[in-house]
Protein backbone atom coordinates (compact mmCIF):
# COMPACT_ATOMS: atom_id res chain seq x y z
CA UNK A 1 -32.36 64.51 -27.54
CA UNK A 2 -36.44 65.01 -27.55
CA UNK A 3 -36.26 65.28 -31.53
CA UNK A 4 -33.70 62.37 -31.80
CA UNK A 5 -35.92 59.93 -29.42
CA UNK A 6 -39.59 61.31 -31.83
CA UNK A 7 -37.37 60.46 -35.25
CA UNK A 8 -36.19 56.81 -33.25
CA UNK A 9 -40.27 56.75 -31.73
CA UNK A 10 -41.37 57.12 -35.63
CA UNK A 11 -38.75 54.87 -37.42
CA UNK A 12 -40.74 52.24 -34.72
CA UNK A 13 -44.20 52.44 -35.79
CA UNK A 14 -43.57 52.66 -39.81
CA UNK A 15 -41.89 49.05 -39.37
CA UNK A 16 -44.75 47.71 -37.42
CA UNK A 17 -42.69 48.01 -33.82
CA UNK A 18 -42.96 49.60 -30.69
CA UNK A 19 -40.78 50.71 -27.83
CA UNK A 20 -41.22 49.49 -24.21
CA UNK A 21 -41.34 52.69 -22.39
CA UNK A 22 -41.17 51.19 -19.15
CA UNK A 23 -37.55 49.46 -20.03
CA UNK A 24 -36.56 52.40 -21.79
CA UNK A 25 -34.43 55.09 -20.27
CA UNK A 26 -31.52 57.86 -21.32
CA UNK A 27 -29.01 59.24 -19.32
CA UNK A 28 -26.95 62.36 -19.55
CA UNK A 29 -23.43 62.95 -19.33
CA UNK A 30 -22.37 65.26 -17.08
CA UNK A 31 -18.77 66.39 -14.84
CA UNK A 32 -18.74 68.30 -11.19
CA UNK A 33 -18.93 71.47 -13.03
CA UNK A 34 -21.79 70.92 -14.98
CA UNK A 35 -25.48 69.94 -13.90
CA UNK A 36 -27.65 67.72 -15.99
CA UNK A 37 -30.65 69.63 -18.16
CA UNK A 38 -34.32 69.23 -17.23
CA UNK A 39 -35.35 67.27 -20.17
CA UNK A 40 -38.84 65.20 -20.42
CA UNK A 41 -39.03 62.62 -23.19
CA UNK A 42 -42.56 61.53 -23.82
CA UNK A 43 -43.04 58.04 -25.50
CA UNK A 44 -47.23 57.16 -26.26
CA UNK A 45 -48.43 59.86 -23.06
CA UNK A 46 -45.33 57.55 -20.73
CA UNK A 47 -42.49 59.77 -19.40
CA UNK A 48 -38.68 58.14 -20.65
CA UNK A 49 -36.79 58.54 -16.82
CA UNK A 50 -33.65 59.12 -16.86
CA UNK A 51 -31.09 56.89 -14.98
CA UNK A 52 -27.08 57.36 -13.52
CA UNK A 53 -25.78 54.30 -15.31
CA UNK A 54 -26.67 52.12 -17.97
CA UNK A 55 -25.59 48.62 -19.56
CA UNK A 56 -24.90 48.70 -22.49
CA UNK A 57 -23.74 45.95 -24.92
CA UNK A 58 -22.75 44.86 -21.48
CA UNK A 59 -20.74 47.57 -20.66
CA UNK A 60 -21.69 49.43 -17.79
CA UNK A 61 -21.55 53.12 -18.45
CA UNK A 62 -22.08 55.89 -15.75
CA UNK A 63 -23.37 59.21 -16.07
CA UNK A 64 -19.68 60.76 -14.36
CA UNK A 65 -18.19 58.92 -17.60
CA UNK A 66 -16.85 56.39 -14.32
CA UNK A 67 -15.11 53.17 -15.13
CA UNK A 68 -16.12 52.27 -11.26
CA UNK A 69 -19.44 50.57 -11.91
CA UNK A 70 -18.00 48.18 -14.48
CA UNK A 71 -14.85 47.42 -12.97
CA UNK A 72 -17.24 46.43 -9.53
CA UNK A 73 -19.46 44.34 -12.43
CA UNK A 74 -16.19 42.61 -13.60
CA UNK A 75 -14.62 42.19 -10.50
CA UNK A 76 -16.67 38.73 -9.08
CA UNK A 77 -16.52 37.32 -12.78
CA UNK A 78 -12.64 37.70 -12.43
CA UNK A 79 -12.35 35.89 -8.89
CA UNK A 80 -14.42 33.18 -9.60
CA UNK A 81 -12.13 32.70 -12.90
CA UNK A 82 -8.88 32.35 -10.15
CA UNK A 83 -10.95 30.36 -7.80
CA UNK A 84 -11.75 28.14 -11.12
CA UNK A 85 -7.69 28.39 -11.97
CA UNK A 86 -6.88 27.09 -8.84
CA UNK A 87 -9.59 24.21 -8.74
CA UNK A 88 -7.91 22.81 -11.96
CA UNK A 89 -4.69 23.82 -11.64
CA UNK A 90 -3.16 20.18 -9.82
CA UNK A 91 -4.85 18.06 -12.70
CA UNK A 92 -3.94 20.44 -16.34
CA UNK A 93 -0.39 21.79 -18.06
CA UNK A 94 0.72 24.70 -18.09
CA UNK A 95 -0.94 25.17 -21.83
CA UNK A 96 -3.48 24.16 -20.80
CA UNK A 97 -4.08 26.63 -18.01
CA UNK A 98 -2.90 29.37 -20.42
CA UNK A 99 -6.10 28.36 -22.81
CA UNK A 100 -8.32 28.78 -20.12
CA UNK A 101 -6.58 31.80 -18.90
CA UNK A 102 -7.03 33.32 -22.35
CA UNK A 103 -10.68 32.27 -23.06
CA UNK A 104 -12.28 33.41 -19.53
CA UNK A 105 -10.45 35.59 -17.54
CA UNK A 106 -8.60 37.63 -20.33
CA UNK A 107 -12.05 37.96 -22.48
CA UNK A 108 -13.36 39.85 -19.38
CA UNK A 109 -10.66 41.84 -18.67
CA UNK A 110 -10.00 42.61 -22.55
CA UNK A 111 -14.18 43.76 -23.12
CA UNK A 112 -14.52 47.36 -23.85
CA UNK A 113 -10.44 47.69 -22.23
CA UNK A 114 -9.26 50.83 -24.40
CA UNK A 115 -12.13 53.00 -23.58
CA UNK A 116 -12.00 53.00 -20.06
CA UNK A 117 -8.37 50.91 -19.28
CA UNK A 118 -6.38 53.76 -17.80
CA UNK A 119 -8.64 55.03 -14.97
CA UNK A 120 -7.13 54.34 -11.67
CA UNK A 121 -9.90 52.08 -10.88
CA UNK A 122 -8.47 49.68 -12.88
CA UNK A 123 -5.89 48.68 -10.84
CA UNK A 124 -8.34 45.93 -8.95
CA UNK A 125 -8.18 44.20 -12.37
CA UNK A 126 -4.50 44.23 -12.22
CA UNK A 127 -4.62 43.00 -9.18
CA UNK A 128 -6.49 40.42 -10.22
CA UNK A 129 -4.45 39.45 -13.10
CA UNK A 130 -1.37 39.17 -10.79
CA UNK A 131 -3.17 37.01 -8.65
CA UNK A 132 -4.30 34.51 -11.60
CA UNK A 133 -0.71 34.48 -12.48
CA UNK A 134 0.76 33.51 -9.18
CA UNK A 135 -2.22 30.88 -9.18
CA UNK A 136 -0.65 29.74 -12.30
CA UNK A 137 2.70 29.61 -11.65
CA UNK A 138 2.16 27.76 -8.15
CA UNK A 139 3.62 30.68 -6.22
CA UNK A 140 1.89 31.22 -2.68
CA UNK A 141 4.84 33.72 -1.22
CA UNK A 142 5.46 37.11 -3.06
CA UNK A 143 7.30 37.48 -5.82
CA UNK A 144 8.38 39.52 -9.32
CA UNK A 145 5.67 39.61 -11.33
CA UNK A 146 7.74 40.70 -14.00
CA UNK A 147 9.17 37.69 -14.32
CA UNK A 148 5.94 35.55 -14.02
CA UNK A 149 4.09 37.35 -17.01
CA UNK A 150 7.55 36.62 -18.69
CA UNK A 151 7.95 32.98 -18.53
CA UNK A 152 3.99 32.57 -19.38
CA UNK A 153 4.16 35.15 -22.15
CA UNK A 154 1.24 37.11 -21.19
CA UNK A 155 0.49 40.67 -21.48
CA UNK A 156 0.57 42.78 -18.01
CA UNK A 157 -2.98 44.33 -17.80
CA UNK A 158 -1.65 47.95 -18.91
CA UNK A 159 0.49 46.45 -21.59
CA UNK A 160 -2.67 44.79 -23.27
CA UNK A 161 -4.32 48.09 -23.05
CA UNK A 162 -1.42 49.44 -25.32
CA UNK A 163 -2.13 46.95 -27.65
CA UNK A 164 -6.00 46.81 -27.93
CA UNK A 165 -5.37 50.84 -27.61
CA UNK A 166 -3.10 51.26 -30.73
CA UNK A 167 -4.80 48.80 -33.59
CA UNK A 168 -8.09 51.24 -32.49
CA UNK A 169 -6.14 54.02 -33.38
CA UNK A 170 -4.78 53.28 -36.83
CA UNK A 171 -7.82 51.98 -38.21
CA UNK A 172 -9.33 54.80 -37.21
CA UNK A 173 -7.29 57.17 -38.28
CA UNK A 174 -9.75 59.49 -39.62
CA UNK A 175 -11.34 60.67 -36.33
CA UNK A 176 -7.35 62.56 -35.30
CA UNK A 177 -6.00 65.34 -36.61
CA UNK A 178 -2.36 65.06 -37.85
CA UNK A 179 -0.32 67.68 -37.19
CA UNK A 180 0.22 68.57 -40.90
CA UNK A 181 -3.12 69.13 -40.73
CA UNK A 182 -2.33 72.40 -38.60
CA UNK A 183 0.70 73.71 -40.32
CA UNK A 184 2.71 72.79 -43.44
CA UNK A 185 6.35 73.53 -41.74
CA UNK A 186 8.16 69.75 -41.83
CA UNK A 187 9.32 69.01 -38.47
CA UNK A 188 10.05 65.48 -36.77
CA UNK A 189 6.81 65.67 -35.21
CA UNK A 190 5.38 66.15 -38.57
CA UNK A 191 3.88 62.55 -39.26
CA UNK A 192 2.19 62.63 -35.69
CA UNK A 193 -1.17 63.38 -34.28
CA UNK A 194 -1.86 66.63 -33.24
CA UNK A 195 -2.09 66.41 -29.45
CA UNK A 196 -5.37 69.00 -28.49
CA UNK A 197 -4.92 71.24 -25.02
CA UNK A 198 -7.54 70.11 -22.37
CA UNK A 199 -7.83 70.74 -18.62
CA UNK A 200 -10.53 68.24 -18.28
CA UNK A 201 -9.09 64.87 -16.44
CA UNK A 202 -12.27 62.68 -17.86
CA UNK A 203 -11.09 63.63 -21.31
CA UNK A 204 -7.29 63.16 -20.47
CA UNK A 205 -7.80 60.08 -19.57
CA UNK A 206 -10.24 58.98 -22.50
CA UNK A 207 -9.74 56.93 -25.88
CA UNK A 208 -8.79 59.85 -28.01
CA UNK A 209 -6.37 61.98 -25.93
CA UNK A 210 -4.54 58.93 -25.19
CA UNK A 211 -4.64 57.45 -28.21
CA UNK A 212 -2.96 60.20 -29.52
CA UNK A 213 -0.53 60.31 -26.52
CA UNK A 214 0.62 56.38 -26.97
CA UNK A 215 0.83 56.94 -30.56
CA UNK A 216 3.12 59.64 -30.66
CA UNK A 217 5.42 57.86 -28.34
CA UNK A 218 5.80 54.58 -30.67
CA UNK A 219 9.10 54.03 -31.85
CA UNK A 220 9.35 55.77 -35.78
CA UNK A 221 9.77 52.23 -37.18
CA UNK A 222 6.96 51.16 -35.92
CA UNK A 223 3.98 54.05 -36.55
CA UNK A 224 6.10 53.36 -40.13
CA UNK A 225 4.32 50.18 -40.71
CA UNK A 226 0.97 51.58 -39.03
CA UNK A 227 -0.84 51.22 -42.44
CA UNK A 228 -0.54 47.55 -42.93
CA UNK A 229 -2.56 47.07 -39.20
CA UNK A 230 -1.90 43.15 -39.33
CA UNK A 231 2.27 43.47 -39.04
CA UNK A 232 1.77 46.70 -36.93
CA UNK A 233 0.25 44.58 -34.00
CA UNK A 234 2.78 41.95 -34.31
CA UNK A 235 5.85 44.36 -34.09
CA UNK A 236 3.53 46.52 -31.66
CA UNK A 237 3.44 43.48 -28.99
């Protein structure tokens, strides 16, 4: 990390630049198991500190590898996008309402969604997504959800993860391992990925080992048509 930030520190001052060492920072990933290293990053005699979370292309990533801190970010931006729903609601169509439903609340939601969407955290945002479609509907009383996301023809929240999840996958196919990769006998599982052992829950629940997982689980005809990715999202959803 010291030689990567000196190469980065150098690449500055040849193009007539300079880094801000007091809004600069790092931050090391770490689990329960392991501690973080004592590393001290220098930048023009300033010590780089280190912090537990960062934003980052407005995602907020913690050091755990914890969806918490941006679900809590997300959170407020989704409730005032139901308190919005309901202040329009008795003057717009239905269409109408689904625009706005697709241009605020599910951009948020949607952001960054396959690399942290199946942490148990995420349920607020489902949550949340129920309660925008009851808003919707004009339901006050509870009922089937099932039904609602039906009749509007949206996406439940882990449903769209599926599909953001999946298009990720086959256009990158390149960073799995098929399992004719690993041995040349031709069995039915012979077209899939090759699904790696790992006790670790962070990386069980991550973008690759799932990835993998959902994958494998597609219906044949479908993971069939995976290399044209256009008609693969349309049969996908």
């Amino acid at each position: 990390m010291i030689t990567a930030f000196k190469c980065v520190n150098k690449w500055f001052k040849v193009n007539l630049l300079s880094i801000n060492s007091d809004k600069t920072h790092y931050i090391q990933f770490k689990t329960k198991n392991k501690s973080t290293l004592d590393i001290n990053i220098v930048c023009d005699d300033n010590l780089i500190t280190t912090l537990p979370k960062v934003k980052f292309l407005d995602i907020h990533i913690h050091d755990t590898i914890n969806w918490n801190c941006h679900i809590e970010y997300i959170i407020p931006k989704l409730s005032s996008a139901c308190y919005m729903m309901s202040s329009i609601k008795p003057f717009t169509s239905l269409s109408t309402l689904k625009t706005v439903y697709y241009s605020y609340f599910n951009a948020i939601i949607s952001y960054g969604l396959p690399f942290g969407g199946k942490s148990p955290p995420t349920m607020k945002i489902f949550r949340m997504q129920k309660r925008i479609v009851k808003i919707m509907m004009g339901y006050k009383n509870s009922i089937s959800f099932r039904n609602l996301f039906r009749k509007l023809e949206i996406l439940p929240f882990v449903s769209q993860y599926i599909l953001l999840l999946m298009p990720f996958v086959v256009k990158n196919k390149n960073l799995f391992t098929l399992n004719s990769e690993n041995h040349t006998t031709r069995t039915r599982q012979f077209k899939n990925f090759y699904q790696p052992i790992t006790n670790f829950t962070v990386h069980q629940k991550g973008i690759h080992y799932l990835g993998n997982r959902i994958f494998n689980n597609l219906p044949p005809y479908i993971k069939d048509i995976s290399i044209n990715v256009r008609k693969f999202e349309i049969y996908l959803k």
